[in-house]
N, C-alpha and C. Protein backbone atom coordinates (compact mmCIF):
# COMPACT_ATOMS: atom_id res chain seq x y z
N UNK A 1 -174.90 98.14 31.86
CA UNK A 1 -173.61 98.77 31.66
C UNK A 1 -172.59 98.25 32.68
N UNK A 2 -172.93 98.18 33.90
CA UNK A 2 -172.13 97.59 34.78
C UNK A 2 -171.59 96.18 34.50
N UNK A 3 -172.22 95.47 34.24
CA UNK A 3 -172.15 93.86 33.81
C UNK A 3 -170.70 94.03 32.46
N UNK A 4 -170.41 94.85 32.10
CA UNK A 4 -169.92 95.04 30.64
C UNK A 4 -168.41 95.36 31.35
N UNK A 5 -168.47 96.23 32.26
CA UNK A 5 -167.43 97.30 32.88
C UNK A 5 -166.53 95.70 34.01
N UNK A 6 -167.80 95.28 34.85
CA UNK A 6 -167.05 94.13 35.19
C UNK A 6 -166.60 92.53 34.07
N UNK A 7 -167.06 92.20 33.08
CA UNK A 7 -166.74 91.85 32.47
C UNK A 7 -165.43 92.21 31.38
N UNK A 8 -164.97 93.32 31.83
CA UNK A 8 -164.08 94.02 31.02
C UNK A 8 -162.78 93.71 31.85
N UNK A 9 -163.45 94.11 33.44
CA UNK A 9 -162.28 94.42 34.27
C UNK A 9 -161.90 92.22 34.46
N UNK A 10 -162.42 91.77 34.57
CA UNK A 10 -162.21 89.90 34.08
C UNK A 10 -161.71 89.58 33.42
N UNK A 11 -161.93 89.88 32.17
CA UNK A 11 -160.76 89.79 31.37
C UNK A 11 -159.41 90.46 31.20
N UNK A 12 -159.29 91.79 31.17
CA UNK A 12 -157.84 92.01 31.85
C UNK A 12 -157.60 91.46 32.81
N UNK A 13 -158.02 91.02 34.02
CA UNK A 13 -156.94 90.10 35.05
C UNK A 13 -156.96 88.74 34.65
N UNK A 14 -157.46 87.94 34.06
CA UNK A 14 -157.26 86.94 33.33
C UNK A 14 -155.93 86.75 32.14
N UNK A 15 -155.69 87.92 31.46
CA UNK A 15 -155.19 88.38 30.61
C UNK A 15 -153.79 88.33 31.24
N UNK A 16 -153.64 89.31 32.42
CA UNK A 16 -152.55 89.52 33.48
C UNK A 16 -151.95 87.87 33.27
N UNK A 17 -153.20 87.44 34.41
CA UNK A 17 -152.70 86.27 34.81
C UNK A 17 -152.00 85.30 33.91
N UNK A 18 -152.28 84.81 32.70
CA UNK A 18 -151.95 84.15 31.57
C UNK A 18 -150.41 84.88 31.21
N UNK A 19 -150.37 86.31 30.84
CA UNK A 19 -148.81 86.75 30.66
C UNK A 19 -147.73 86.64 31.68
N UNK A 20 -148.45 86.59 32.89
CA UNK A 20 -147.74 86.02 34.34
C UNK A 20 -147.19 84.81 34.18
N UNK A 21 -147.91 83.55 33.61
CA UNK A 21 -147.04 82.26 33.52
C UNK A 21 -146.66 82.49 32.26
N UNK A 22 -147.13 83.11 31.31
CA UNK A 22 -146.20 82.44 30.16
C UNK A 22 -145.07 83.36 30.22
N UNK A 23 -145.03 84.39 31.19
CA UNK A 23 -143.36 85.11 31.56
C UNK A 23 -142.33 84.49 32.34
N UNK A 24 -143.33 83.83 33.28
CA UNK A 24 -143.03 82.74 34.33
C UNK A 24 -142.38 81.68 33.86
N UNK A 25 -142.70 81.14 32.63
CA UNK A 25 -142.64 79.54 31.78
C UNK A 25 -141.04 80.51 30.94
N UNK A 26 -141.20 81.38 30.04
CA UNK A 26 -140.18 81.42 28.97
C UNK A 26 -138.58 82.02 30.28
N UNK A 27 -139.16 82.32 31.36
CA UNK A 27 -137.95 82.95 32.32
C UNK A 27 -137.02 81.32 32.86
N UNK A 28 -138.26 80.25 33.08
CA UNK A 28 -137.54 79.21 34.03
C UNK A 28 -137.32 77.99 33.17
N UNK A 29 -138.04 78.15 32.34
CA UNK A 29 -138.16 76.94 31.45
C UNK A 29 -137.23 76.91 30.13
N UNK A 30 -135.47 76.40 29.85
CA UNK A 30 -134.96 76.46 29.12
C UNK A 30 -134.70 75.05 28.26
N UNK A 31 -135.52 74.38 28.22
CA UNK A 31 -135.40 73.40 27.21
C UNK A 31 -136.12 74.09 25.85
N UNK A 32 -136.10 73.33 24.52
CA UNK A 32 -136.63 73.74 23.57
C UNK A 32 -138.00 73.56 23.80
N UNK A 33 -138.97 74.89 23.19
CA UNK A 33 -140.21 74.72 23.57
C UNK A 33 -141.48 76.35 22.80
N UNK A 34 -142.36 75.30 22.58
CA UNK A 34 -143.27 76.87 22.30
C UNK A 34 -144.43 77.11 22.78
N UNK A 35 -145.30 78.06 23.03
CA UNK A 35 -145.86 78.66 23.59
C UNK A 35 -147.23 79.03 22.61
N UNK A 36 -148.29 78.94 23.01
CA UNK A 36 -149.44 79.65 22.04
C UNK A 36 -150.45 79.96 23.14
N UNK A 37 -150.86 80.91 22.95
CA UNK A 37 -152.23 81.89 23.72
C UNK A 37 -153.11 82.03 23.34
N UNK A 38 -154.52 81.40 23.65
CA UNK A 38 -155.56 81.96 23.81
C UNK A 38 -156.25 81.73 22.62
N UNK A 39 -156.54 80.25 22.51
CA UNK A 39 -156.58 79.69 21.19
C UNK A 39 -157.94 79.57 21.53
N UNK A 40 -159.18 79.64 20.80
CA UNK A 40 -160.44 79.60 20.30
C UNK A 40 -160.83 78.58 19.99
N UNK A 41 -161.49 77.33 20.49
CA UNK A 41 -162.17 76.21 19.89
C UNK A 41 -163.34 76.40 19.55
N UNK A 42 -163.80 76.04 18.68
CA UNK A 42 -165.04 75.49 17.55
C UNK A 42 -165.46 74.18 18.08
N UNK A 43 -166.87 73.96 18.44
CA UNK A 43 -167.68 72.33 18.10
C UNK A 43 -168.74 72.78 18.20
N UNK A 44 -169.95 71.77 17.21
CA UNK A 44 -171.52 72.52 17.37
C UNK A 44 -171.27 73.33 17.54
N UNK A 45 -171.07 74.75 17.12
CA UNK A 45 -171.30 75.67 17.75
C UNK A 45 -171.31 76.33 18.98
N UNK A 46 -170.24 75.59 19.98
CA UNK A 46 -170.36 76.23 21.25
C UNK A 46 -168.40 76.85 20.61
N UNK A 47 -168.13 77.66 21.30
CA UNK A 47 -166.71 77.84 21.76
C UNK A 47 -166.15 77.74 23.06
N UNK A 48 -164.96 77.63 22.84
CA UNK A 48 -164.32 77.70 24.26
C UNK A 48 -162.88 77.98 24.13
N UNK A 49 -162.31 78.64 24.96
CA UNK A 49 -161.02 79.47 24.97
C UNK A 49 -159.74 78.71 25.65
N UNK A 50 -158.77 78.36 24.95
CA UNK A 50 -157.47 77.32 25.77
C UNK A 50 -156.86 78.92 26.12
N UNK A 51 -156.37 78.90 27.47
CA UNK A 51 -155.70 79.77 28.34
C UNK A 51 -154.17 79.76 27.20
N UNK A 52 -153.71 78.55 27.94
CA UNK A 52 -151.75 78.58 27.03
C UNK A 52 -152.06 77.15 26.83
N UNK A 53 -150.98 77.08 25.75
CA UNK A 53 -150.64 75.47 25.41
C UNK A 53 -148.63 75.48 25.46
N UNK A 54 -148.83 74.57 26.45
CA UNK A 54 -147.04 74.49 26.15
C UNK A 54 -147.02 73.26 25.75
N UNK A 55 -145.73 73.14 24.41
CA UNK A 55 -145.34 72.47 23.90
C UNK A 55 -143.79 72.22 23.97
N UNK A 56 -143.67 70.95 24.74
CA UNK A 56 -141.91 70.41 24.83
C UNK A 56 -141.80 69.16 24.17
N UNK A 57 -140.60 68.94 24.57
CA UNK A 57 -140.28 67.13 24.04
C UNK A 57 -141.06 66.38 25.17
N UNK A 58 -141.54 66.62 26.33
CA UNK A 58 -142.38 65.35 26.63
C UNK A 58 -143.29 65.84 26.88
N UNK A 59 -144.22 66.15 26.12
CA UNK A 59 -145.78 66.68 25.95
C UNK A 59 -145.83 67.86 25.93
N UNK A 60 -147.97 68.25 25.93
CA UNK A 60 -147.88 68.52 25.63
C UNK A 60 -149.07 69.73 26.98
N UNK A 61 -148.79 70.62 27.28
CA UNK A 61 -148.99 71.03 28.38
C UNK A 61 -150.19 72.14 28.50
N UNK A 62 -151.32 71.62 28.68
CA UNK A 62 -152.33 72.69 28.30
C UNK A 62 -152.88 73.00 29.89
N UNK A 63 -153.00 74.44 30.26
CA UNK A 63 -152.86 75.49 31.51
C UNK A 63 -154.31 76.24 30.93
N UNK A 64 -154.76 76.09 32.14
CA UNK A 64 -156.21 76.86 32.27
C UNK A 64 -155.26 78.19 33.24
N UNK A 65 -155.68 79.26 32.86
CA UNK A 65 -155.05 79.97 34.42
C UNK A 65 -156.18 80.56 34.61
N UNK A 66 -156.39 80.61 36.07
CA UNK A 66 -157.20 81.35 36.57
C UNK A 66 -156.78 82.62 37.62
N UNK A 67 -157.05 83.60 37.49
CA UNK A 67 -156.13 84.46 38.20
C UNK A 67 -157.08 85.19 38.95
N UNK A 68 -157.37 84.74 40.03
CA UNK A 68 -158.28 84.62 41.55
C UNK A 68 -157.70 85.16 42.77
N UNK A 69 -158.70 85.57 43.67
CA UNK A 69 -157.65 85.95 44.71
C UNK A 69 -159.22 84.94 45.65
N UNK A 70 -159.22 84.93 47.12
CA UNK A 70 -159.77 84.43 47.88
C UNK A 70 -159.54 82.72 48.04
N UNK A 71 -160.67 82.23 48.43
CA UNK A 71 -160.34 80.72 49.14
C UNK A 71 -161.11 79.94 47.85
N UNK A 72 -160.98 79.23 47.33
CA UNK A 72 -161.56 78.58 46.19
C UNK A 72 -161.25 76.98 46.83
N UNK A 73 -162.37 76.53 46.36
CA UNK A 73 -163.21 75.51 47.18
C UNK A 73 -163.29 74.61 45.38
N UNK A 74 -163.34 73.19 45.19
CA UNK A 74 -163.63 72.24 44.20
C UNK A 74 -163.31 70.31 44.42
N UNK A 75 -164.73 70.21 43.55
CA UNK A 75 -164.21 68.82 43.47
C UNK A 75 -164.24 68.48 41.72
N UNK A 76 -163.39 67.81 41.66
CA UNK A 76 -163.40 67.18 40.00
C UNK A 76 -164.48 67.04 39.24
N UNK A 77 -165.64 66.34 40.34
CA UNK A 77 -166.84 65.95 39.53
C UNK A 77 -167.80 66.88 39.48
N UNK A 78 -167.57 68.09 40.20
CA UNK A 78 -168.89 69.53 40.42
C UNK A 78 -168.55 70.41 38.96
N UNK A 79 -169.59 70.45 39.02
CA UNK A 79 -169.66 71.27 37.93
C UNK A 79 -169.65 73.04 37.94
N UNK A 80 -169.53 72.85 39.32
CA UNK A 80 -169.35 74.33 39.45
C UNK A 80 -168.35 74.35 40.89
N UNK A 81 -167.19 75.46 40.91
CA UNK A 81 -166.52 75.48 42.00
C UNK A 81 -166.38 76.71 42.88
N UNK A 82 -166.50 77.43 43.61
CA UNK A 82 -166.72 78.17 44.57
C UNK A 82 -165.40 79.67 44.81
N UNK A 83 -165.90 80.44 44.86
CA UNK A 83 -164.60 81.24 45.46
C UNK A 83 -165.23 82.04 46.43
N UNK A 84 -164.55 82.60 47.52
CA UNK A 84 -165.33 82.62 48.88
C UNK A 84 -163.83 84.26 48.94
N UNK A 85 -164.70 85.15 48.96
CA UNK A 85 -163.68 86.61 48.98
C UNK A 85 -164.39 86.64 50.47
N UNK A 86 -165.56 86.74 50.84
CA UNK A 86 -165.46 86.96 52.25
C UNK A 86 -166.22 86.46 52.79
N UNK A 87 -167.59 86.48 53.95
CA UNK A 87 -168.59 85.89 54.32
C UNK A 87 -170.00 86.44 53.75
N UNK A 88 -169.63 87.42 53.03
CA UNK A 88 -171.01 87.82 52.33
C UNK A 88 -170.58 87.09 50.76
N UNK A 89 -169.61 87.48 50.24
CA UNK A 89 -169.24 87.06 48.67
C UNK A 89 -168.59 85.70 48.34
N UNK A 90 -169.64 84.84 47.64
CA UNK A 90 -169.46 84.05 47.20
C UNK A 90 -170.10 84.24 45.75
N UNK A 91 -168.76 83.57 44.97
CA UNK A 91 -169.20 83.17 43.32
C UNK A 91 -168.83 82.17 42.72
N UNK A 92 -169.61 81.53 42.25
CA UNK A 92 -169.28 80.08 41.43
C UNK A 92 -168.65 80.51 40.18
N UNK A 93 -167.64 79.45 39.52
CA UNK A 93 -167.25 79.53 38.23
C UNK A 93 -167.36 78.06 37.94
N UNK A 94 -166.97 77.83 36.49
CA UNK A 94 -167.28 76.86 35.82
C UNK A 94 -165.97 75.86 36.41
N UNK A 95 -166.05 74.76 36.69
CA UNK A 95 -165.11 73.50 36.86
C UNK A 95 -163.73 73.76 36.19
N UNK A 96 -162.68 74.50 36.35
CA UNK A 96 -161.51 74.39 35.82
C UNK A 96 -161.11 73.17 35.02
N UNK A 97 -161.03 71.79 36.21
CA UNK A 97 -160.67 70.62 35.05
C UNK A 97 -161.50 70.40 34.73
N UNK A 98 -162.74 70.20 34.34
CA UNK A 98 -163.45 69.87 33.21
C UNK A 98 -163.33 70.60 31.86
N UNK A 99 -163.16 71.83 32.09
CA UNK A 99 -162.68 72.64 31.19
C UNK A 99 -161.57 72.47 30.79
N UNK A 100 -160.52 71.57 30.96
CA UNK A 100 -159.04 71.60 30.59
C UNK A 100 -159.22 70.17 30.01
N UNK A 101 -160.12 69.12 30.44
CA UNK A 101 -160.64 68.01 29.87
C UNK A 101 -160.81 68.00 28.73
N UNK A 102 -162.20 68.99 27.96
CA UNK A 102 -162.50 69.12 27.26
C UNK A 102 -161.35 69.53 25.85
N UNK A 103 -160.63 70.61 26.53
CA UNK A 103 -159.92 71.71 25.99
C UNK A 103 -158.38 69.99 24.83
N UNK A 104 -158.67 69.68 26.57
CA UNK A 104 -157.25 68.42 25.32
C UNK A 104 -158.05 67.46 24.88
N UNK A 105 -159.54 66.88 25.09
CA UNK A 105 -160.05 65.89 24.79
C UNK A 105 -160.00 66.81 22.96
N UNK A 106 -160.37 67.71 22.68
CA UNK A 106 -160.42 68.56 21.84
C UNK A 106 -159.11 68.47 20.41
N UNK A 107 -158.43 68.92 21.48
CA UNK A 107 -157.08 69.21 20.47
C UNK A 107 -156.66 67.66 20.48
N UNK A 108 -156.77 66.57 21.30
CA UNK A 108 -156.01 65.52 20.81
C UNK A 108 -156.51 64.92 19.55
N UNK A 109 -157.70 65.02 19.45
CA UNK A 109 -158.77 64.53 18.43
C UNK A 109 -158.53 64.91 17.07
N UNK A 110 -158.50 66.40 17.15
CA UNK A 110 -157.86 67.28 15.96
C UNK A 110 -156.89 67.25 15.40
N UNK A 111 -155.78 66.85 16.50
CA UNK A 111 -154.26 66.80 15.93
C UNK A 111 -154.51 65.44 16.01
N UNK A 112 -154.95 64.49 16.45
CA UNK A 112 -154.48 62.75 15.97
C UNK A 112 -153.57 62.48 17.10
N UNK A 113 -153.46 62.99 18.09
CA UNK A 113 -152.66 62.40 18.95
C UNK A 113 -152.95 62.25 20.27
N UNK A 114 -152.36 60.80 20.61
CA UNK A 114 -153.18 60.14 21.94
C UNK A 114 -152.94 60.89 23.31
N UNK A 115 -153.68 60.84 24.22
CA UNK A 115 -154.13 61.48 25.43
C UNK A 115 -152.97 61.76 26.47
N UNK A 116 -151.84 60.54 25.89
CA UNK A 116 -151.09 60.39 26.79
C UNK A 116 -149.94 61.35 26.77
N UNK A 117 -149.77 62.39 25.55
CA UNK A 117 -148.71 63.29 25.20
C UNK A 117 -149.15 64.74 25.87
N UNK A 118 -150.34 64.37 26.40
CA UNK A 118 -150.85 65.85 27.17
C UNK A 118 -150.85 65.69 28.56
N UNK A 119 -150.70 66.87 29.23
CA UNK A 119 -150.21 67.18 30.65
C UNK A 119 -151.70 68.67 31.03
N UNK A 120 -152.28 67.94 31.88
CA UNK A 120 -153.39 68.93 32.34
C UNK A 120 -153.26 69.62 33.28
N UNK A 121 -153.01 71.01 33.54
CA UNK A 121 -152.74 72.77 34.52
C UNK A 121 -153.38 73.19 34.80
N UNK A 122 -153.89 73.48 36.34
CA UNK A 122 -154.97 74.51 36.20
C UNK A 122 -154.19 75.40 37.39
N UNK A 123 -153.81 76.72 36.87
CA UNK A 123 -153.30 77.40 37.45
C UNK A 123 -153.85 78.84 38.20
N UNK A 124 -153.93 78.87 39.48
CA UNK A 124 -154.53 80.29 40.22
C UNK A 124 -153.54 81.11 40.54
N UNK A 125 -153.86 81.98 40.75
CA UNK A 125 -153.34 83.02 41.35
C UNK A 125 -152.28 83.11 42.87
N UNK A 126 -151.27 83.62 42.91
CA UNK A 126 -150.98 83.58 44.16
C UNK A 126 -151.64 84.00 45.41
N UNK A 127 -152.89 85.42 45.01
CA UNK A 127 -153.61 85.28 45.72
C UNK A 127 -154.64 84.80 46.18
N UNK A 128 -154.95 83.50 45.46
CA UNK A 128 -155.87 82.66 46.54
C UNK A 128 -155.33 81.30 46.97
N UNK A 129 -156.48 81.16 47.63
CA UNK A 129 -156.19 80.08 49.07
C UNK A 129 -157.02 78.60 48.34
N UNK A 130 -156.33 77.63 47.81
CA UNK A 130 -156.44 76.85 47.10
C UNK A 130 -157.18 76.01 48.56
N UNK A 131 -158.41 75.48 48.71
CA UNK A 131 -159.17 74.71 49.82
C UNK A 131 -159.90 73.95 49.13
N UNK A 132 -159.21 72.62 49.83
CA UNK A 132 -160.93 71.15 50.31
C UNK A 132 -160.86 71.08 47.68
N UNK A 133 -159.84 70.89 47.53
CA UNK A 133 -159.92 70.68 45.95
C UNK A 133 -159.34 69.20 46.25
N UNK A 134 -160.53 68.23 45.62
CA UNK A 134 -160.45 67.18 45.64
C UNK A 134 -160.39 66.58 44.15
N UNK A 135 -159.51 65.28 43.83
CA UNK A 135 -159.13 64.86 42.64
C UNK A 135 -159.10 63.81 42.75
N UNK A 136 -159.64 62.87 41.34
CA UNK A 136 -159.32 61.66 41.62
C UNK A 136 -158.26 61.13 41.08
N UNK A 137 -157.41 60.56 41.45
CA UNK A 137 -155.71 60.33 40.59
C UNK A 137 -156.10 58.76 39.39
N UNK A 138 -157.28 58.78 39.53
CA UNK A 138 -157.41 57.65 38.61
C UNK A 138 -157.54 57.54 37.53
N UNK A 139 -156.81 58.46 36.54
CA UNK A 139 -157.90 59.29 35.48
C UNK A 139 -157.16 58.97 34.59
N UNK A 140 -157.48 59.07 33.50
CA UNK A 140 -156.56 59.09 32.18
C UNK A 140 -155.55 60.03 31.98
N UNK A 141 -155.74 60.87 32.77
CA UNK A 141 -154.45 61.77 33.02
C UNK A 141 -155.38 62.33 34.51
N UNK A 142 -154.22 62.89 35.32
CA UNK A 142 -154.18 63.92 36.69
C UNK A 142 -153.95 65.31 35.97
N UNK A 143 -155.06 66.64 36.53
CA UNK A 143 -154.79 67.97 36.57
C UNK A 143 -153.96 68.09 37.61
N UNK A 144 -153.13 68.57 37.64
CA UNK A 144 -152.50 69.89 38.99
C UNK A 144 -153.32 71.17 39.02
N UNK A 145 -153.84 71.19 40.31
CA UNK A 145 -154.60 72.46 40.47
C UNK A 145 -153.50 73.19 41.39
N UNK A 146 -152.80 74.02 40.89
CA UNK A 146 -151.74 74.82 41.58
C UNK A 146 -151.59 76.56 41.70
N UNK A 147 -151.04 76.79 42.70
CA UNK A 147 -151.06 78.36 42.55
C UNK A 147 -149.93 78.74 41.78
N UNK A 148 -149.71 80.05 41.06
CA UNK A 148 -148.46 80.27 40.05
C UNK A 148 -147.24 79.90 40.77
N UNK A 149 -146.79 80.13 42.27
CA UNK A 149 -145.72 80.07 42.44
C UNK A 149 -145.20 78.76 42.54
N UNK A 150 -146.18 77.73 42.41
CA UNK A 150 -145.63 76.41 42.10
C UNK A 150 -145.50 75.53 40.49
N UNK A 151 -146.14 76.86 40.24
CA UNK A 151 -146.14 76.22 38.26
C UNK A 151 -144.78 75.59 37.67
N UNK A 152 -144.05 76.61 37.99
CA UNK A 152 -142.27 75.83 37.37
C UNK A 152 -141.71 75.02 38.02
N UNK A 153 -142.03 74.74 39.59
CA UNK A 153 -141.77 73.55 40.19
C UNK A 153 -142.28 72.04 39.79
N UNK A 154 -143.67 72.30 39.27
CA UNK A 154 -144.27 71.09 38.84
C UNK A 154 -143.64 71.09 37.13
N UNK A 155 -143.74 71.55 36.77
CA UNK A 155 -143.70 71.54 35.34
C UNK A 155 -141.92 70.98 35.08
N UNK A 156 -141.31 71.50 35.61
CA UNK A 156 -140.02 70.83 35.88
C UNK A 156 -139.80 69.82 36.21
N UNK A 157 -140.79 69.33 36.97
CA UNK A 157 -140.98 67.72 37.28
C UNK A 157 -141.39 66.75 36.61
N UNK A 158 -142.75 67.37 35.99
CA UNK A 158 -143.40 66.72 35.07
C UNK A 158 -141.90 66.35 33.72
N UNK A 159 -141.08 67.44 33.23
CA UNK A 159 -140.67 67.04 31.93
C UNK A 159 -139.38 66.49 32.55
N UNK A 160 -139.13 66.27 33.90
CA UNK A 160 -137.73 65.59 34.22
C UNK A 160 -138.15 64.40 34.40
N UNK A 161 -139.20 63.96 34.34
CA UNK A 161 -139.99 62.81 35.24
C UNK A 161 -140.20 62.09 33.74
N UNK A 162 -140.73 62.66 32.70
CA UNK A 162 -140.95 61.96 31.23
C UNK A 162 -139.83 61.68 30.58
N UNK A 163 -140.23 60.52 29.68
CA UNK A 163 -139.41 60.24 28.68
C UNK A 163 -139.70 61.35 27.71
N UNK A 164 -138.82 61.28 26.57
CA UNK A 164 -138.78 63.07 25.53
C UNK A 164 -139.57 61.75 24.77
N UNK A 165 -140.47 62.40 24.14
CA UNK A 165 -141.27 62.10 23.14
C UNK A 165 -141.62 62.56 21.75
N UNK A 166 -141.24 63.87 22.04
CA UNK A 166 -141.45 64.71 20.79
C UNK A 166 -139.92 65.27 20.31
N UNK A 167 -139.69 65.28 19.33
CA UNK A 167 -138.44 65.96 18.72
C UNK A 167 -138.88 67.48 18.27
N UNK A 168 -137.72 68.28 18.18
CA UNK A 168 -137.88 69.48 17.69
C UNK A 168 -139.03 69.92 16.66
N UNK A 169 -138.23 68.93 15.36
CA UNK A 169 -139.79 69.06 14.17
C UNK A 169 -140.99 68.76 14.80
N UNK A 170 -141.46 67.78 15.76
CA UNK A 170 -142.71 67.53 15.90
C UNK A 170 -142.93 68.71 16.85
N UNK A 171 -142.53 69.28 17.60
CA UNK A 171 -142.82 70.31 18.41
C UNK A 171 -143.08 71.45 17.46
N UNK A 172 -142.16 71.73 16.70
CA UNK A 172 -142.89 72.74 15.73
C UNK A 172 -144.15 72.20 14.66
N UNK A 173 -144.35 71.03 14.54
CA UNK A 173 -145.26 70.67 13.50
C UNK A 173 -146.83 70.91 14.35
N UNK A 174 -146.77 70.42 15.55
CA UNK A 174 -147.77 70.57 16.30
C UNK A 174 -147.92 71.94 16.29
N UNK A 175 -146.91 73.17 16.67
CA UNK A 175 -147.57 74.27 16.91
C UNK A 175 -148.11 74.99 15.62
N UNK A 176 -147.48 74.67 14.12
CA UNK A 176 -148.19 75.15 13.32
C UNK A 176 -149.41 74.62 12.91
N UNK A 177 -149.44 73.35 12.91
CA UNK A 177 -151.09 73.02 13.06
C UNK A 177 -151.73 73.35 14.39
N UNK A 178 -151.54 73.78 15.34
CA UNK A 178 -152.23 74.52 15.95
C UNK A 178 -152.98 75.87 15.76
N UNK A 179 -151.57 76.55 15.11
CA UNK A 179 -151.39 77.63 14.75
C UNK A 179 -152.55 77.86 13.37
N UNK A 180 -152.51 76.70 11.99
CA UNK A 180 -153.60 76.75 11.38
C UNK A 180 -154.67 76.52 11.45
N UNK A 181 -154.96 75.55 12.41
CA UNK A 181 -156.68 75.31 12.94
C UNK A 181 -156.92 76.17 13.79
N UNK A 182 -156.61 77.00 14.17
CA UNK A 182 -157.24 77.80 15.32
C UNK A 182 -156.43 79.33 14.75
N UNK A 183 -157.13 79.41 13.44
CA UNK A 183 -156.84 80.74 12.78
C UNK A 183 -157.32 82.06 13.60
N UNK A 184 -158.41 81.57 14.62
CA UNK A 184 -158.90 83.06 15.04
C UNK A 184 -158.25 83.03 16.75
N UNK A 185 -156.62 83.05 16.57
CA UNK A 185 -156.60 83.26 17.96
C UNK A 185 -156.04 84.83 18.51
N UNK A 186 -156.87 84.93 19.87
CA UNK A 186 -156.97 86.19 19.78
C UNK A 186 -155.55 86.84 20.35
């Protein structure tokens, strides 16, 4: 029963956290643009859950959020990354970017479109202490592993920094095929 009660109380702050940027994103972010939550992937039979997907004219912006408090510890290639609340409590979670890897290796496949129109987020909490997160910038794309209060700073960068790529229609065409392949979003 306990396992259920904390699993309950995880997902509401997860939940939090996710309406936090995408309140965060529709408050700072005034170019044309849309937003989808908590979209459900299908393969073999495993699932897996996209946090937000933002969609602008220069890509296409998929955000893991994680909404953490303590010192969180990662490297790109571990498969598991650390959060450290005190000297007795430590808990591993699953690799953020690998999970955000997957999440666009996923949708680019589905929608037909190349790697390069996506922008990889992995966003924490203001209350933790982002430590020793190592990345390799060599990648087919770079995650930002950032805390919320730097989300609209980067993200502002990122689409001032791109060429526009997508036009209005394709921004909406993408989100309704999003919107139809991923009929069960919650």
């Amino acid at each position: 029963m306990q396992n259920t009660v904390i699993d309950k109380e995880k997902i509401v702050k997860g939940r939090i956290g996710e309406r936090i940027i995408e309140d965060n994103i529709n408050k700072n972010i005034d170019i044309y643009q849309k937003i989808i939550k908590n979209v459900i992937l299908t393969k073999d039979g495993k699932t897996t859950e996209v946090d937000l997907i933002l969609i602008t004219c220069t890509g296409i912006f998929v955000i893991e959020s994680k909404n953490f408090s303590g010192y969180i510890f990662g490297n790109e290639k571990d498969k598991k990354w650390t959060q450290v609340l005190s000297k007795q409590s430590h808990k591993t979670f699953d690799n953020p970017i690998m999970q955000n890897q997957y999440h666009i290796n996923f949708i680019s496949q589905n929608l037909n479109l190349d790697l390069s129109y996506f922008h990889s987020y992995v966003v924490f909490g203001d209350d933790s202490k982002l430590q020793k997160i190592i990345i390799n910038e060599n990648h087919q794309y770079i995650t930002r592993v950032i805390n919320n209060e730097k989300l609209i700073e980067n993200l502002l960068l990122d689409i001032h920094n791109n060429d526009i790529t997508l036009s209005h229609e394709e921004i909406d065409k993408i989100y309704i095929d999003l919107k139809y392949f991923y009929t069960h979003l919650i």
